[in-house]
N, C-alpha and C. Protein backbone atom coordinates (compact mmCIF):
# COMPACT_ATOMS: atom_id res chain seq x y z
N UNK A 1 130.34 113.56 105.04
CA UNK A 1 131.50 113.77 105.89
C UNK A 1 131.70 115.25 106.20
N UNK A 2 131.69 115.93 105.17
CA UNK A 2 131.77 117.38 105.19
C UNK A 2 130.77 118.11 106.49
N UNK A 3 129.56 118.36 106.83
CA UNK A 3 128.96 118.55 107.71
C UNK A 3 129.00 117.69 109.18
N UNK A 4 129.55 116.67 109.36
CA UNK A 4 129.59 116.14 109.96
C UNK A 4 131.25 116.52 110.69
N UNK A 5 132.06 116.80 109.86
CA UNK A 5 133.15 117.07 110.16
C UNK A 5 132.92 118.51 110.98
N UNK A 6 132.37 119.71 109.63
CA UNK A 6 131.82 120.85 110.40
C UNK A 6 131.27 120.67 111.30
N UNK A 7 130.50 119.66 112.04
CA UNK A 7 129.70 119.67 113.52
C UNK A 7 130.57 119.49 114.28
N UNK A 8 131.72 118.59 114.03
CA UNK A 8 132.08 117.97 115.06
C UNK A 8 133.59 119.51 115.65
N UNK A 9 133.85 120.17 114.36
CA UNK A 9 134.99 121.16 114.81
C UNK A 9 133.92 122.18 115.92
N UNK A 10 132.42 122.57 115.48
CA UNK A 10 131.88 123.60 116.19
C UNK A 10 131.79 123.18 117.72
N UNK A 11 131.77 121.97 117.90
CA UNK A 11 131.57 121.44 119.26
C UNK A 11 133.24 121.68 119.91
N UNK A 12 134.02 120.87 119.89
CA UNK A 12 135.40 121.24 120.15
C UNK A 12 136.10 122.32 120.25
N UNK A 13 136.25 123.55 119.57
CA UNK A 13 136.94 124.67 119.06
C UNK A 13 135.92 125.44 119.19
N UNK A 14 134.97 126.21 119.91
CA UNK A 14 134.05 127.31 120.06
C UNK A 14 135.31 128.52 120.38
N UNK A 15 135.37 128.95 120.10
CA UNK A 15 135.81 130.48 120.94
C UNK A 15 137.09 130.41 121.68
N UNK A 16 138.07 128.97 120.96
CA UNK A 16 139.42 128.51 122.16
C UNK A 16 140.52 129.52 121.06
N UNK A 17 140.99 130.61 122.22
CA UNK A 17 142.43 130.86 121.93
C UNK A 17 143.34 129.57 121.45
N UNK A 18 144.30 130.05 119.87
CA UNK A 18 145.29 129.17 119.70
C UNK A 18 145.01 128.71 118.45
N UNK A 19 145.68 127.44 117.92
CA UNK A 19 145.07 127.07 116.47
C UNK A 19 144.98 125.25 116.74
N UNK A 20 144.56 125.15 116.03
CA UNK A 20 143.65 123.75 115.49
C UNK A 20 144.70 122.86 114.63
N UNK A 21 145.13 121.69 114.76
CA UNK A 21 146.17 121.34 113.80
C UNK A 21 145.28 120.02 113.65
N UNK A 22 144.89 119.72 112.37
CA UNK A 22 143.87 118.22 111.85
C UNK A 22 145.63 117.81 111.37
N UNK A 23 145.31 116.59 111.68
CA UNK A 23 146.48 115.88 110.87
C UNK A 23 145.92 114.67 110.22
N UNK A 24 145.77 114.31 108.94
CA UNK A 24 145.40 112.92 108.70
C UNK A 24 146.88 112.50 108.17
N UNK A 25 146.41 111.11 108.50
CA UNK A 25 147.49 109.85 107.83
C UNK A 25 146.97 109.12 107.40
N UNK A 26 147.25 108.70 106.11
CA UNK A 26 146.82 107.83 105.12
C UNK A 26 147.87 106.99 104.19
N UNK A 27 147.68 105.68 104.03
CA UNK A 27 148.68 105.08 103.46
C UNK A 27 148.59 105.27 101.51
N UNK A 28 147.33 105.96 101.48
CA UNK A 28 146.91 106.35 99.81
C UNK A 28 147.28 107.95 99.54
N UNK A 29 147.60 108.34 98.29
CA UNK A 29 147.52 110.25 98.13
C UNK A 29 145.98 109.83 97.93
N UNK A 30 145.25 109.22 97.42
CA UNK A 30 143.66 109.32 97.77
C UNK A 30 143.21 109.71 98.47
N UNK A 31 143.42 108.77 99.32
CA UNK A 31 142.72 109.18 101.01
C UNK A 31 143.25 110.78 101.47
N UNK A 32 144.30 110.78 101.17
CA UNK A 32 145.02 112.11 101.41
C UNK A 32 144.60 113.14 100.72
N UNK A 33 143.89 113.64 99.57
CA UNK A 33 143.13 113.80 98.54
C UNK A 33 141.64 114.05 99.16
N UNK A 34 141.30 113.39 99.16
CA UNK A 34 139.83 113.10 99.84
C UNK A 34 139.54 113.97 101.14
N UNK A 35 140.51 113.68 102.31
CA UNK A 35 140.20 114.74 103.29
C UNK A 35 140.82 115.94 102.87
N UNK A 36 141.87 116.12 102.43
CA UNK A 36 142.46 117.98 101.91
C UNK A 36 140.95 118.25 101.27
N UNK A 37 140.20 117.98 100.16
CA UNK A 37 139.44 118.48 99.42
C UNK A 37 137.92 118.86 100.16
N UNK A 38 137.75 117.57 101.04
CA UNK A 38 136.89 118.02 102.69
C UNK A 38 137.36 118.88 104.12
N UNK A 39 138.81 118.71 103.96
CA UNK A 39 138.60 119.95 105.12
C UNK A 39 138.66 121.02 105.11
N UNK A 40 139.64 121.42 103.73
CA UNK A 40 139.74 122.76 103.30
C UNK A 40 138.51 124.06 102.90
N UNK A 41 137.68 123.52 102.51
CA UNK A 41 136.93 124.27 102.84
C UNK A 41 136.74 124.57 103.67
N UNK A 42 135.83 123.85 104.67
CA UNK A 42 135.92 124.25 106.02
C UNK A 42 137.05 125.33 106.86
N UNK A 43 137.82 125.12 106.17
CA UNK A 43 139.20 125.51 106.77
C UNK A 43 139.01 126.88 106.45
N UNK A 44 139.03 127.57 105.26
CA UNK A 44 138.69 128.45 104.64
C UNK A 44 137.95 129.06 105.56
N UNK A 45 136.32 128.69 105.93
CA UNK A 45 135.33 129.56 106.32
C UNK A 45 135.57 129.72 108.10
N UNK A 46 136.55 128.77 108.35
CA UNK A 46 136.37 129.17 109.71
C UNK A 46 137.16 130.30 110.37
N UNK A 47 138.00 131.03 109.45
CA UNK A 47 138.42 132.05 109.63
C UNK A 47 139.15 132.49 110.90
N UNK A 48 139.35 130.95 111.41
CA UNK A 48 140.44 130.72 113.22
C UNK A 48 141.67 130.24 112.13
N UNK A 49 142.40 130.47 113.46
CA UNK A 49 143.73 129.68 112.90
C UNK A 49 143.70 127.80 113.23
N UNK A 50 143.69 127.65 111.92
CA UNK A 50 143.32 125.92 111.54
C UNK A 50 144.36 125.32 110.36
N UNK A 51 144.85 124.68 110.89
CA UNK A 51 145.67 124.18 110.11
C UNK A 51 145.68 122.74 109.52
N UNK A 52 146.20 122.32 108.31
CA UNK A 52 146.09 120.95 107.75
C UNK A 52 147.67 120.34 107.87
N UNK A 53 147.99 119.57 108.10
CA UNK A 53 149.00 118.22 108.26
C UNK A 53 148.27 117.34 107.69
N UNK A 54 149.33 116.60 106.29
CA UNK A 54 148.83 115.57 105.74
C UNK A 54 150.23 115.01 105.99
N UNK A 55 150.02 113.42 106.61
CA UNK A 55 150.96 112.42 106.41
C UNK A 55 151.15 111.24 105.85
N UNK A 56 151.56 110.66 104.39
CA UNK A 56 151.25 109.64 103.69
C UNK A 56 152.38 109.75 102.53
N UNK A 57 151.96 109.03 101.82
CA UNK A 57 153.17 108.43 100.40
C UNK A 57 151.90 109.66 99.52
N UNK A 58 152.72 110.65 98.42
CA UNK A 58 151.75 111.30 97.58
C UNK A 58 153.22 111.17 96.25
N UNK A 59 152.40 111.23 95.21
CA UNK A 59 153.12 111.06 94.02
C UNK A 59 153.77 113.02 93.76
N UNK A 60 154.50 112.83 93.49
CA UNK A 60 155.16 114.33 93.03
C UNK A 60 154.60 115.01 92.16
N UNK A 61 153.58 114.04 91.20
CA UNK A 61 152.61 115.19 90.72
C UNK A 61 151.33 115.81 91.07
N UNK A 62 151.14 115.28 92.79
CA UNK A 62 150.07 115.24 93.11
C UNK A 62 150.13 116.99 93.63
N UNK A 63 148.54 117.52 93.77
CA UNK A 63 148.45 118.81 93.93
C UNK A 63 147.47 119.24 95.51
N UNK A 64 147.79 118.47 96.29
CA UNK A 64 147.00 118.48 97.18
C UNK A 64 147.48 119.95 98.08
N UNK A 65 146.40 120.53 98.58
CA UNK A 65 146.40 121.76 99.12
C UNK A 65 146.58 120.97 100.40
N UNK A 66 147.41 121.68 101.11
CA UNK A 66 147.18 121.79 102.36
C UNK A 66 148.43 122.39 103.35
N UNK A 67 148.70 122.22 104.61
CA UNK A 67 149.81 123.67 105.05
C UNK A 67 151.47 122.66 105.22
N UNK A 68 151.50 121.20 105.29
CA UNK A 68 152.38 120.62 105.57
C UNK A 68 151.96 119.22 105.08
N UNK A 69 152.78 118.26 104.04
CA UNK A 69 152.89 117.14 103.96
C UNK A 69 154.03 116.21 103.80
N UNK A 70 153.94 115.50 104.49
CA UNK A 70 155.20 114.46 104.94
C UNK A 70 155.24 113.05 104.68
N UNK A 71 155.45 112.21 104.44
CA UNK A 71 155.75 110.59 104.70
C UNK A 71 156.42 110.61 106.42
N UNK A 72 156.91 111.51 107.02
CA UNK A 72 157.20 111.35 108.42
C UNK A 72 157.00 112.20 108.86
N UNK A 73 156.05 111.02 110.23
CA UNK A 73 155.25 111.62 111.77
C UNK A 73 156.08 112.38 112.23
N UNK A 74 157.80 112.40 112.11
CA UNK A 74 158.50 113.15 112.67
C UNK A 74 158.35 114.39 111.92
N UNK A 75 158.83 114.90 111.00
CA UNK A 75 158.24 115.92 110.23
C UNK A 75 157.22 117.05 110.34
N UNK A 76 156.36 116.04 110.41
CA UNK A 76 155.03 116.68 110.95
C UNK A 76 155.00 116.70 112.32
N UNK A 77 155.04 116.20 113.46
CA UNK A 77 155.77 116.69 114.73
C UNK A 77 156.58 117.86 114.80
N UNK A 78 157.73 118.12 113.83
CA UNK A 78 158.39 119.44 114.26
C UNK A 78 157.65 120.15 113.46
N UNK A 79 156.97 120.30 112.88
CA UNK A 79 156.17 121.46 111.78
C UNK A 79 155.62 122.01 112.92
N UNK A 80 154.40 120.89 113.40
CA UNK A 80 153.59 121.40 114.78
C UNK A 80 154.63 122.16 115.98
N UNK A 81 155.15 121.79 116.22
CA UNK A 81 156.07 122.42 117.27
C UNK A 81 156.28 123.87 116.80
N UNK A 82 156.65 123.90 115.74
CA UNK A 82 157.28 125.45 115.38
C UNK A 82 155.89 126.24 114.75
N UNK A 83 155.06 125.33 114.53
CA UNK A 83 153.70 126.69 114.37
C UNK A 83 153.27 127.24 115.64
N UNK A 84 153.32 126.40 116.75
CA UNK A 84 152.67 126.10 117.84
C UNK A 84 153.51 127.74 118.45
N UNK A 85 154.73 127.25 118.91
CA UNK A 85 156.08 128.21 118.85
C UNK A 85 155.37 129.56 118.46
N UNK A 86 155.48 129.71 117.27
CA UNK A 86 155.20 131.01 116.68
C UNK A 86 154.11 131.93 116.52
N UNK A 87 153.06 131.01 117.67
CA UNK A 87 151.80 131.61 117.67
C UNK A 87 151.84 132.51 119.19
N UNK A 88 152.93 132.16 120.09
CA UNK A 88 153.13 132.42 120.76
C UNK A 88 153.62 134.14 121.03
């Protein structure tokens, strides 16, 4: 998934002014888990402005990296809005 993911951002996002917002939704903190721990790297090396939105049920002891997580699309909707906003 990991390289495949990396192929698929180099094709999309070459050289575009602005930032990148991945959002997954997942009804598991697994699944939610699973892509934070695959995109973040990536995220790391691409050294654009890229951002993570995770949206799902996560337990309060869970430690998942990433820049915004919610149980609501709304939530994560205004997050995006006001990064979006401030890049401006």
């Amino acid at each position: 998934f990991d390289l495949d993911f990396q192929k698929l951002i180099g094709k999309i996002w070459k050289q575009k002014p602005g930032i990148l917002i991945i959002s997954v939704f997942s009804q598991t903190g697994e699944g939610l888990d699973f892509f934070a721990n695959s995109i973040n790297p990536i995220k790391a090396k691409s050294g654009k402005h890229m951002k993570l939105a995770l949206c799902g049920k996560i337990s309060k002891k869970s430690k998942i990296n990433s820049d915004v997580v919610s149980e609501k699309i709304e939530d994560i909707l205004q997050w995006s809005q006001t990064v979006s906003q401030n890049l401006k």
